[in-house]
Protein backbone atom coordinates (compact mmCIF):
# COMPACT_ATOMS: atom_id res chain seq x y z
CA UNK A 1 -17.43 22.36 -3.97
CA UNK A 2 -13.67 22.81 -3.96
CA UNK A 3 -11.64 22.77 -0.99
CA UNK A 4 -7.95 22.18 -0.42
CA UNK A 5 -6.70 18.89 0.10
CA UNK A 6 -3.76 17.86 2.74
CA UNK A 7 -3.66 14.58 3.89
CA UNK A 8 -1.33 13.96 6.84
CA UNK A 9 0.76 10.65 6.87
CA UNK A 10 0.56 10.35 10.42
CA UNK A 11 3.03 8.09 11.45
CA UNK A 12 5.31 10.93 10.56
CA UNK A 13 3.38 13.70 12.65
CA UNK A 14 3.57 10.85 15.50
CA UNK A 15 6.77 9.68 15.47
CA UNK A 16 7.42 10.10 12.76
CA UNK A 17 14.20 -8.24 -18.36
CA UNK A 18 14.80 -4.53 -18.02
CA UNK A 19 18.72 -2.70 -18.74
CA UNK A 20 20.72 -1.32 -16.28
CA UNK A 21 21.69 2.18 -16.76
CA UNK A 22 20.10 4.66 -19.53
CA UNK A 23 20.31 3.12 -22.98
CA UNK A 24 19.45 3.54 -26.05
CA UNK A 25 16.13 2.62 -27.86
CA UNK A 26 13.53 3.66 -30.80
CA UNK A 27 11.00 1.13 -30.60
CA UNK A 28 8.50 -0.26 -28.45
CA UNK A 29 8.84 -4.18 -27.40
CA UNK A 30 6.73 -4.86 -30.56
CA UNK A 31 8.77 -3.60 -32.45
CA UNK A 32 7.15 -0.43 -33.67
CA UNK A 33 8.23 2.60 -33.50
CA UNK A 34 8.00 5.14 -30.24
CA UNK A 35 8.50 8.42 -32.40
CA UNK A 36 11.64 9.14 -31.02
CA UNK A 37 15.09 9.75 -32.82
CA UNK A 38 17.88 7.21 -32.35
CA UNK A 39 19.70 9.14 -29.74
CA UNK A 40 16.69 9.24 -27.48
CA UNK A 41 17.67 8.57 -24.22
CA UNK A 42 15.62 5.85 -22.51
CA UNK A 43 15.39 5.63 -18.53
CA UNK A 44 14.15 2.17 -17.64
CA UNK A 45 11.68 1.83 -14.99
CA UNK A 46 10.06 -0.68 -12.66
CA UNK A 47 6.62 -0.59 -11.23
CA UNK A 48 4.78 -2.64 -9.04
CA UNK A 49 1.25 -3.40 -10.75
CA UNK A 50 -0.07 -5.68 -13.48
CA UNK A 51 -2.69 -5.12 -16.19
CA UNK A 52 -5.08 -6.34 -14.04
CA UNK A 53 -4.93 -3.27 -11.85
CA UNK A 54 -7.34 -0.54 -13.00
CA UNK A 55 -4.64 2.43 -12.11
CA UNK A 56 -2.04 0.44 -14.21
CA UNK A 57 -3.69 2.47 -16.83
CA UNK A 58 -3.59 5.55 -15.30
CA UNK A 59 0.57 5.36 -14.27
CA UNK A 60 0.90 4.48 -18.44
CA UNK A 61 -1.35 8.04 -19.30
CA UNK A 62 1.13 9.88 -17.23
CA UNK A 63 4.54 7.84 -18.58
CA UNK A 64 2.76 8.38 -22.54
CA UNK A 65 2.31 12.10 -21.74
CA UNK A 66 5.80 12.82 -20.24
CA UNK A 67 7.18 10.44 -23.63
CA UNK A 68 5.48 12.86 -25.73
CA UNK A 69 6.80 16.11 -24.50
CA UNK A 70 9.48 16.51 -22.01
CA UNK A 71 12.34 18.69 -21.91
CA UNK A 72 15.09 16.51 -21.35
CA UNK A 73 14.57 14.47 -24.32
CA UNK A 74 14.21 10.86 -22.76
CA UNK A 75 11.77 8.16 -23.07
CA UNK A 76 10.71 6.21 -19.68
CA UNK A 77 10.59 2.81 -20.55
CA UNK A 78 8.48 0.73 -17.93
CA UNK A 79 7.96 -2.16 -17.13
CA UNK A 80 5.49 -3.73 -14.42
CA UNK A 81 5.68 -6.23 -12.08
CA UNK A 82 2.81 -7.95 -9.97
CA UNK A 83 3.00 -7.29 -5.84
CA UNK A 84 3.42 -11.05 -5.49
CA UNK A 85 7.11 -11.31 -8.09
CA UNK A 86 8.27 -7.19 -7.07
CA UNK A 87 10.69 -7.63 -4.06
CA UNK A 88 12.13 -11.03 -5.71
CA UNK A 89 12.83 -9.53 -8.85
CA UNK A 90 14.18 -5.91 -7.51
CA UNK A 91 16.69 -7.90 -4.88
CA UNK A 92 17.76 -10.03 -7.40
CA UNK A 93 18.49 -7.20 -10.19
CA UNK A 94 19.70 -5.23 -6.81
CA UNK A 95 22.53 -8.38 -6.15
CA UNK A 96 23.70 -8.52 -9.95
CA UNK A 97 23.71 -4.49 -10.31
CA UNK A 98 21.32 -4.05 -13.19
CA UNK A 99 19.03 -2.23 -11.44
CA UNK A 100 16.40 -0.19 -13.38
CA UNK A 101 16.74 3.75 -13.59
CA UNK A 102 13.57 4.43 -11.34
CA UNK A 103 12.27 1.85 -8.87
CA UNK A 104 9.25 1.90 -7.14
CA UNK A 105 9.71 1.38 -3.28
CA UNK A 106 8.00 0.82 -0.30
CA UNK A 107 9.26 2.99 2.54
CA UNK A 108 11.03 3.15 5.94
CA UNK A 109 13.25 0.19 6.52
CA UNK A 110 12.70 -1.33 2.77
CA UNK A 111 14.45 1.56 1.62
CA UNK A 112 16.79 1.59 3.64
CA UNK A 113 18.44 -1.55 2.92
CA UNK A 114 18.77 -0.05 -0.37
CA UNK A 115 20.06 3.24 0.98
CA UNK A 116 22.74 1.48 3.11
CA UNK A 117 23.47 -0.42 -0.05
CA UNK A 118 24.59 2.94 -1.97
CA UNK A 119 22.07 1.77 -4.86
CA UNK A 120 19.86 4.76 -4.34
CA UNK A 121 20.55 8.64 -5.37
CA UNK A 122 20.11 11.12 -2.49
CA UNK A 123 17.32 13.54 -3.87
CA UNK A 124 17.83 16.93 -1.18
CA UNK A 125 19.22 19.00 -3.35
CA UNK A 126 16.58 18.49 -5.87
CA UNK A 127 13.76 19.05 -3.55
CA UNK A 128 15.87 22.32 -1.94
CA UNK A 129 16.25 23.26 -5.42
CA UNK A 130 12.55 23.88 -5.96
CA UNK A 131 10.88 24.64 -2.32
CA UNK A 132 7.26 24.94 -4.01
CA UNK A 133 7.79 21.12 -5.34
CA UNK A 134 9.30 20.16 -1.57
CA UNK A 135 6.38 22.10 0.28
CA UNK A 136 3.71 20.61 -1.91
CA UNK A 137 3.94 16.99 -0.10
CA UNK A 138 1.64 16.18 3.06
CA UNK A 139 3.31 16.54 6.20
CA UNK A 140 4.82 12.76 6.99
CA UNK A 141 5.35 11.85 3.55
CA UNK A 142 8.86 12.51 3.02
CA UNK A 143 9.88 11.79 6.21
CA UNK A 144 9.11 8.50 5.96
CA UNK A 145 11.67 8.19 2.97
CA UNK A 146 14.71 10.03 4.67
CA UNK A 147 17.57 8.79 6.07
CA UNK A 148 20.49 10.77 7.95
CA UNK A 149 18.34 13.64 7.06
CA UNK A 150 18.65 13.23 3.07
CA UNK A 151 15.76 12.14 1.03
CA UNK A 152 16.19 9.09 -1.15
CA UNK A 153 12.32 8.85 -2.08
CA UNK A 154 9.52 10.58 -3.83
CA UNK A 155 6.17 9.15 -2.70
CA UNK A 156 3.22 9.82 -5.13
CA UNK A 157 0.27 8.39 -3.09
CA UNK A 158 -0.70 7.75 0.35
CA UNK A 159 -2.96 4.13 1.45
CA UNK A 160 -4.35 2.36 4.58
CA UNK A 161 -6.01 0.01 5.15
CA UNK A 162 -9.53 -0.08 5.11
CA UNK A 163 -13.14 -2.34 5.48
CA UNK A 164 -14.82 -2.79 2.18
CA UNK A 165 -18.58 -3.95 2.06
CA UNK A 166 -21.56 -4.33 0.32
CA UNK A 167 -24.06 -1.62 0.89
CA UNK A 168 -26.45 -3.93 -0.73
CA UNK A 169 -25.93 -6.91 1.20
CA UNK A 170 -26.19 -5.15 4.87
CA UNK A 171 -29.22 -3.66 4.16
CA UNK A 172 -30.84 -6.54 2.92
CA UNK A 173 -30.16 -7.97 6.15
CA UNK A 174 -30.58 -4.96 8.38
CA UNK A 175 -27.39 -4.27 9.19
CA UNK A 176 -25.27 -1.01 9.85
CA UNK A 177 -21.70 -0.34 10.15
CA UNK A 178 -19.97 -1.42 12.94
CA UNK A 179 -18.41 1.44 15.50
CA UNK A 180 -17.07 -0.77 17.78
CA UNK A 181 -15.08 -4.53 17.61
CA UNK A 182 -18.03 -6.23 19.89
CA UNK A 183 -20.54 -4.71 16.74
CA UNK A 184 -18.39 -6.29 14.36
CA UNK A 185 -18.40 -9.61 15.71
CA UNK A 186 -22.28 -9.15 16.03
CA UNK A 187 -22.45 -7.93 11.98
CA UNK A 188 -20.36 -11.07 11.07
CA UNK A 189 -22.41 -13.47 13.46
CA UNK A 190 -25.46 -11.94 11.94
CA UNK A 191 -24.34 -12.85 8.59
CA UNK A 192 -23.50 -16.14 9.30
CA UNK A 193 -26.90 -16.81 10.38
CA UNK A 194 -28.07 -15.70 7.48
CA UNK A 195 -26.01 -17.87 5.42
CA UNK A 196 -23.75 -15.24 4.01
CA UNK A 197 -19.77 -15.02 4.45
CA UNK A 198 -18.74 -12.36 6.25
CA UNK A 199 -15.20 -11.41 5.31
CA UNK A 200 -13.19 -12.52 2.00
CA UNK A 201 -9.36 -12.84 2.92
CA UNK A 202 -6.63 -14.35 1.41
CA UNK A 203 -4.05 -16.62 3.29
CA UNK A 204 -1.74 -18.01 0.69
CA UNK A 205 1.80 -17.71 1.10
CA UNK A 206 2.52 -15.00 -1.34
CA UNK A 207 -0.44 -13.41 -0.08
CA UNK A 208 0.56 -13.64 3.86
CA UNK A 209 0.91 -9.70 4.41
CA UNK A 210 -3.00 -9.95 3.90
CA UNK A 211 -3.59 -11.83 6.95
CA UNK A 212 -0.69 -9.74 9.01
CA UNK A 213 -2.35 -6.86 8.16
CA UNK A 214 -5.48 -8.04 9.72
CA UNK A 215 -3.67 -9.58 12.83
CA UNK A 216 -1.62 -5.84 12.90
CA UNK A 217 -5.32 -4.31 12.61
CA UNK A 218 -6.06 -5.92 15.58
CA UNK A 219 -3.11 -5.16 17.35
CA UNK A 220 -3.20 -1.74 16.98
CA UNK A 221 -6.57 -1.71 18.00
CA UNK A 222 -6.28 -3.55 21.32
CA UNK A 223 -2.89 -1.52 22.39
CA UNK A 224 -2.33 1.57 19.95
CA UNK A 225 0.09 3.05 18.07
CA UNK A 226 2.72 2.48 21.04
CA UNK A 227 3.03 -0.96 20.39
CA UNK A 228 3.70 -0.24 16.98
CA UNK A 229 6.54 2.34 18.16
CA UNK A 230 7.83 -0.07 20.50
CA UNK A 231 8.42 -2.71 17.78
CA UNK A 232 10.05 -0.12 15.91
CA UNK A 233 12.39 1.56 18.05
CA UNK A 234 12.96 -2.05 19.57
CA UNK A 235 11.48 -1.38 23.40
CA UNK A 236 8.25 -3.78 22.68
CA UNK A 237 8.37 -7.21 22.38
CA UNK A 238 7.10 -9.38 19.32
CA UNK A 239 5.30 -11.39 22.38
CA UNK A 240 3.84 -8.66 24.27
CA UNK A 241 0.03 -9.61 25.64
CA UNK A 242 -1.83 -7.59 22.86
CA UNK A 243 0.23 -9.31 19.66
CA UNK A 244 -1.09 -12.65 21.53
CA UNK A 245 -4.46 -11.55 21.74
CA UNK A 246 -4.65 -10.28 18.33
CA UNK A 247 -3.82 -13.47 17.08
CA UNK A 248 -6.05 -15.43 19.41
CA UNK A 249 -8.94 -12.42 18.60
CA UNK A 250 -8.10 -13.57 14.70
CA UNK A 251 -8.42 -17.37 15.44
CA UNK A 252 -11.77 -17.23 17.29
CA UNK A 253 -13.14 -15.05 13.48
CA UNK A 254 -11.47 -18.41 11.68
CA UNK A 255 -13.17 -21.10 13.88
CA UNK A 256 -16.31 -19.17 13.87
CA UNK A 257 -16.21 -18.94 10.17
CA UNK A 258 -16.51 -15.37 9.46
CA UNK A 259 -13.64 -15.72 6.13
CA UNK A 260 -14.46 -18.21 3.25
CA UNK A 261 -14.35 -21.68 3.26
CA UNK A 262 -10.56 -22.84 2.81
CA UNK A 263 -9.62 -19.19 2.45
CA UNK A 264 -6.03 -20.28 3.83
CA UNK A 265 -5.71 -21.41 0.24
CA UNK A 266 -7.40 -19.04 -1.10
CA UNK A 267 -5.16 -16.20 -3.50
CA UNK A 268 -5.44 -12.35 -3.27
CA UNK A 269 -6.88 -12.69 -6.90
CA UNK A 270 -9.74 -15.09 -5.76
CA UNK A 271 -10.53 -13.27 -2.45
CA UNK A 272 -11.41 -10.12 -4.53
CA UNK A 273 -13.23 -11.61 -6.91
CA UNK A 274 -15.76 -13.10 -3.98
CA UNK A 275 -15.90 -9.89 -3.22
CA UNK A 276 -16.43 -8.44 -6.30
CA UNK A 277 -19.30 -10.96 -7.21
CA UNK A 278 -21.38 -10.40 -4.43
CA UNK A 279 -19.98 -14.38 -2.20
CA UNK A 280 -19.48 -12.01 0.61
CA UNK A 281 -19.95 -9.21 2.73
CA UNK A 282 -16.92 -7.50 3.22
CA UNK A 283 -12.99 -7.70 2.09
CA UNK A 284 -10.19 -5.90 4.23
CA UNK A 285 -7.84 -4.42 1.87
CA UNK A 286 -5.90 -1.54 1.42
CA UNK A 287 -7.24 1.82 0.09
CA UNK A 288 -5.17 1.25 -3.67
CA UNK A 289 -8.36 -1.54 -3.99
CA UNK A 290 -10.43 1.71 -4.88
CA UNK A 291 -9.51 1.22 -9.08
CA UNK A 292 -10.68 -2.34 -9.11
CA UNK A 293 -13.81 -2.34 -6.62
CA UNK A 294 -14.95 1.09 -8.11
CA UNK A 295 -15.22 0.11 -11.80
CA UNK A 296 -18.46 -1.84 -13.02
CA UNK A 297 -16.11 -3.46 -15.98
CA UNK A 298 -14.25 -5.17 -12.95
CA UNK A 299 -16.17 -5.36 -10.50
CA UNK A 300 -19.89 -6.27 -10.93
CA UNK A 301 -20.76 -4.85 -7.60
CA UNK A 302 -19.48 -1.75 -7.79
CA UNK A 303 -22.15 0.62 -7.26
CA UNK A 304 -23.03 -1.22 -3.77
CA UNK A 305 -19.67 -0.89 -2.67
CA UNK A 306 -18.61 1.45 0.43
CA UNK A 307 -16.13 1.11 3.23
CA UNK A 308 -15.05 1.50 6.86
CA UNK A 309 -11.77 1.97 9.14
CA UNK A 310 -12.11 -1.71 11.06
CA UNK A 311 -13.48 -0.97 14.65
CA UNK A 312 -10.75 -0.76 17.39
CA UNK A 313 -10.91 -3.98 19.84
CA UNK A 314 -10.27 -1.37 23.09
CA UNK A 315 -12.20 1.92 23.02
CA UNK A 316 -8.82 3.96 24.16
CA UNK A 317 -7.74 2.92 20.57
CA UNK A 318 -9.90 3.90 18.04
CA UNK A 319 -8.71 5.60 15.02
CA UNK A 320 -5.51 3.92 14.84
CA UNK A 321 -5.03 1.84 11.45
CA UNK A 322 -2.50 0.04 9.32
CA UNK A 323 -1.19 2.59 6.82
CA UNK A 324 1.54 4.25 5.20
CA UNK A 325 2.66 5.51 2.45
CA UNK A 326 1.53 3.73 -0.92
CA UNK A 327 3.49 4.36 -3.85
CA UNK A 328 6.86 5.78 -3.56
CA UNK A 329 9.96 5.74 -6.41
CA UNK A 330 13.36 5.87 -6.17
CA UNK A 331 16.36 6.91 -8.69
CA UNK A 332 19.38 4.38 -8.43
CA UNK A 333 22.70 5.03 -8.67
CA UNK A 334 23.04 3.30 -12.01
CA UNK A 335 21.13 6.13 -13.94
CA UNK A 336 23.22 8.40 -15.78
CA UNK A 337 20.33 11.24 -16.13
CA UNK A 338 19.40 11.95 -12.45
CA UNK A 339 18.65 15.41 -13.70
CA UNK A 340 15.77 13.72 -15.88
CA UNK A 341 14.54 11.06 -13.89
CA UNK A 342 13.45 13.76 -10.99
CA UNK A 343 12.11 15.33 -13.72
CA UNK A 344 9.94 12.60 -14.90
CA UNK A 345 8.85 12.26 -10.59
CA UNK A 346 7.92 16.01 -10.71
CA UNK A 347 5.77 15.60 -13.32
CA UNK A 348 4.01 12.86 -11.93
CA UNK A 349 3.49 14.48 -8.68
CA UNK A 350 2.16 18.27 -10.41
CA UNK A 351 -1.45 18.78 -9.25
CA UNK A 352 -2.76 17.86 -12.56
CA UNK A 353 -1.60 14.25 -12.90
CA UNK A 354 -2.43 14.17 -8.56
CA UNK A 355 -6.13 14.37 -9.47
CA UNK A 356 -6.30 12.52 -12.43
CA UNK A 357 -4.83 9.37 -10.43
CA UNK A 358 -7.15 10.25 -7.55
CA UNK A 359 -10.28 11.30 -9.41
CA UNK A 360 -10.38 8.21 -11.84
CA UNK A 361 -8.60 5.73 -9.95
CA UNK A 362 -8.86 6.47 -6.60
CA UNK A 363 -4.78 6.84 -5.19
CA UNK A 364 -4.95 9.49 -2.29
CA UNK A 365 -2.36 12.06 -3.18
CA UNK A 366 0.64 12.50 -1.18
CA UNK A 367 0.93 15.93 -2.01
CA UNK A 368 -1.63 18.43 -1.57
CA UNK A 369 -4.20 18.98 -4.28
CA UNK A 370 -7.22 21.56 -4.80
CA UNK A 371 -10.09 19.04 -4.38
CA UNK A 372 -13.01 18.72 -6.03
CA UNK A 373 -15.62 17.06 -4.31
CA UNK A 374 -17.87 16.85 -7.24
CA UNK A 375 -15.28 14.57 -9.13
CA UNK A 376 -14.91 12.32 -6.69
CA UNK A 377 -16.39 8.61 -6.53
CA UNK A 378 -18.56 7.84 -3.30
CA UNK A 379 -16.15 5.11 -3.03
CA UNK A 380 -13.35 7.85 -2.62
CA UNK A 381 -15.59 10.08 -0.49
CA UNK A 382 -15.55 7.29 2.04
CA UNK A 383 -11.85 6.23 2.14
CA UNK A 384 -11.09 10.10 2.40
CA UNK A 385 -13.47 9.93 5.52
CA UNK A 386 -11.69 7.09 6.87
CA UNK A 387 -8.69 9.11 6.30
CA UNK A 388 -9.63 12.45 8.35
CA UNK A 389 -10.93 10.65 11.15
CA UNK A 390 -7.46 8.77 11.65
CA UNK A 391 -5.33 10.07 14.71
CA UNK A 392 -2.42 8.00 13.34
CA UNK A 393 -1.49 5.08 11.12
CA UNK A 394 1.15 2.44 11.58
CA UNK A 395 3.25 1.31 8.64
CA UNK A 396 3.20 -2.30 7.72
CA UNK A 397 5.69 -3.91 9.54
CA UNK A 398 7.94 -5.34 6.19
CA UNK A 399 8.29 -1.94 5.88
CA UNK A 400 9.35 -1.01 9.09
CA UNK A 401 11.94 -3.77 9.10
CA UNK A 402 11.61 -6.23 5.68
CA UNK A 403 13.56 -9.07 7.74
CA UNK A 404 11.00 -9.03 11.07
CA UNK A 405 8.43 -7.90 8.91
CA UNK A 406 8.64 -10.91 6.49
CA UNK A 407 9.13 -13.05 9.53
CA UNK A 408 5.73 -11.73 10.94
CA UNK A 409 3.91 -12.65 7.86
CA UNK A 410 5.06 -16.50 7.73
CA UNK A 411 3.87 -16.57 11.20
CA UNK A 412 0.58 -14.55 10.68
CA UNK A 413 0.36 -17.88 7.84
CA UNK A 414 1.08 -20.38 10.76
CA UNK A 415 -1.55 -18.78 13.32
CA UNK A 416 -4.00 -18.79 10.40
CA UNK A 417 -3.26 -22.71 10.17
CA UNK A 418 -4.06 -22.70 13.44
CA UNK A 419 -0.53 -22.99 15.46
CA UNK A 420 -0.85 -21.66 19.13
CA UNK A 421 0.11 -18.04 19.08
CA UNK A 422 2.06 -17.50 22.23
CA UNK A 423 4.16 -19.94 20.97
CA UNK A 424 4.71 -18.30 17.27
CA UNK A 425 5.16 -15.15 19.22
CA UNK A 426 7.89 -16.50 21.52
CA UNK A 427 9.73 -17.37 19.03
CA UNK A 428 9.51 -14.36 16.88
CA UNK A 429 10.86 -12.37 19.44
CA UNK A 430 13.55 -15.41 19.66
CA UNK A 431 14.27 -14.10 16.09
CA UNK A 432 14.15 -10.69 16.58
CA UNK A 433 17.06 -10.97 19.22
CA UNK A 434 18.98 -13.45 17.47
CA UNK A 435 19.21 -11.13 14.46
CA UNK A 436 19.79 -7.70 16.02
């Protein structure tokens, strides 16, 4: 069955060492040769990923096949960098201006540092240029990367966050996916009685956007997306009654032991693999997890794995999750072939390379794609589900605003430690104002 796929980024329908510059190579890192002549013009480019990521392969089949035959005569020349190192190295290279050609980027406020900065290219008159390439992207998507009405970003996927579990495990044990937050509690109390951990989550410091994202879950659930607009557009308050809650909600699931044992220093990395060996039930994630969890040479339990949009806490609030866009690129100012670096994004974002990424590696499009229902994992299936039934999404919040953002996730840390929330919240907002 084929149908025509348009995923709506919803916050937008709502609210809405590498070289600097292009240079000059013939050969691969190894040494050996790339096929190209020694004028080939190379465009450096940064990526956030590591081998270890399953779709790592699919970003180098698309890079390989623009190498091979493009029309501008240039080589892309990446290089990638794990989530945990990304936003160290690209401020750093930012500060010293050797900046790679293409970047990826997160969206919103991230960019716009960058923006403000006058390191990034405006891309509008590309995207005018060609009105069937500018149409092609879901409704949200490029809004979310425009500033002062110009577009500085080309986003190639779209994520949320989602609830992974075993399939295996809950019906072993009788259990059925939770609809409501009082049902979750009851799943994860029922697990515990059974002797199984409920939830595999990560609390290390280079890992704290993991447990924000849950706290944020929880947020959104108890008050909606207009707390999450009132954060943004600075008429909340970081200590408003339902941030406090969430955090309290997300301290009664630690003292009741629904995460693993000592998962505050527990890694991303080891989290997944609990997951991914059966230690627990479920692993709250984002919806770019799809690669890993959905291949058996990863993941041993991938054929039992499914997922689910976490429950909201208040009925009034269902449907409203963390999410955004996923992966996004930018062209800096340093690179002296704009004309072939949007070339090189338009390729990646053609139909063709869309469903490859999202057929074999799960990344939801951000641009509308014939779909083919048949080609698609049950894995994917079920995050596309999750996806329909969403009646908006709220961006992380170091994307909305890095500074605040990275602020909430050193105190998401704290509360996991156990600190008393009203207090981390009071003085968050303390922050907030003092750095208006």
């Amino acid at each position: 069955m084929k149908k025509r796929m348009v995923m709506l980024l919803l916050t937008g329908v709502m609210c809405i060492g590498l070289l600097s510059g292009c240079g000059k190579s013939n050969a691969d890192e190894d040494g050996s040769s790339d096929g190209k002549s020694d004028d080939t013009e190379v465009l450096t480019m940064m990526l956030n990923g590591a081998d270890s990521d399953v779709y790592v392969e699919g970003y180098r089949k698309i890079i390989d096949a623009f190498n091979a035959d493009n029309e501008y005569g240039v080589t892309i020349e990446p290089e990638f960098v794990s989530n945990s190192d990304y936003k160290t190295k690209l401020t750093t290279m930012m500060a010293s201006d050797s900046e790679p050609d293409i970047i990826f980027t997160w969206e919103l406020g991230y960019l716009e540092n960058f923006v403000d900065g006058d390191k990034i290219t405006n891309l509008s008159e590309y995207l005018d240029k060609d009105s069937a390439w500018k149409d092609s992207f879901n409704s949200g998507t490029l809004e979310q990367e425009t500033y002062d009405g110009d577009v500085y970003g080309i986003p190639t996927a779209q994520c949320m966050a989602v609830m992974y579990y075993n399939k295996k495990i809950f019906a072993d044990n009788n259990l059925e996916v939770p609809t409501t937050y009082e049902e979750y509690r009851i799943v994860c109390d029922s697990l515990l009685e059974k002797g199984i951990t409920p939830v595999a989550l990560a609390s290390t410091a280079d890992d704290a956007w993991l447990v924000s994202q849950y706290i944020q879950q929880l947020s959104d659930g108890i008050a909606g997306y207009d707390l999450f607009d009132g954060l943004k557009n600075d008429t909340a308050k970081w200590n408003d009654d339902a941030m406090v809650q969430a955090a309290e909600l997300f301290q009664e699931e630690v003292e009741k032991g629904y995460f693993e044992e000592g998962f505050t220093g527990v890694s991303g990395s080891e989290a997944e693999a609990l997951f991914q060996t059966g230690q627990t039930a479920m692993y709250f994630n984002g919806s770019w997890e799809i690669s890993n969890l959905d291949n058996p040479d990863v993941c041993q339990e991938a054929e039992n794995i499914s997922c689910f949009a976490m429950p909201s806490v208040e009925a009034d609030h269902a449907n409203v999750s963390v999410g955004s866009l996923d992966n996004s690129y930018a062209v800096t100012t340093n690179c002296k072939n704009v004309e072939a670096a949007v070339g090189f994004l338009k390729y990646w974002t053609n139909e063709e390379n869309a469903s490859m990424l999202l057929y074999d590696y799960g990344r939801m499009p951000a641009t509308a794609i014939e779909l083919d229902d048949s080609k698609l994992s049950s894995l994917s299936k079920d995050t596309i589900t999750c996806f329909e039934a969403q009646e908006a999404l709220t961006p992380w919040f170091d994307r909305m605003d890095t500074d605040l953002g990275n602020e909430f996730n050193n105190s998401s840390i704290a509360i996991a430690n156990g600190d008393d929330p009203a207090e981390i919240f009071d003085a968050l907002q303390e922050y907030a104002e003092a750095n208006k």
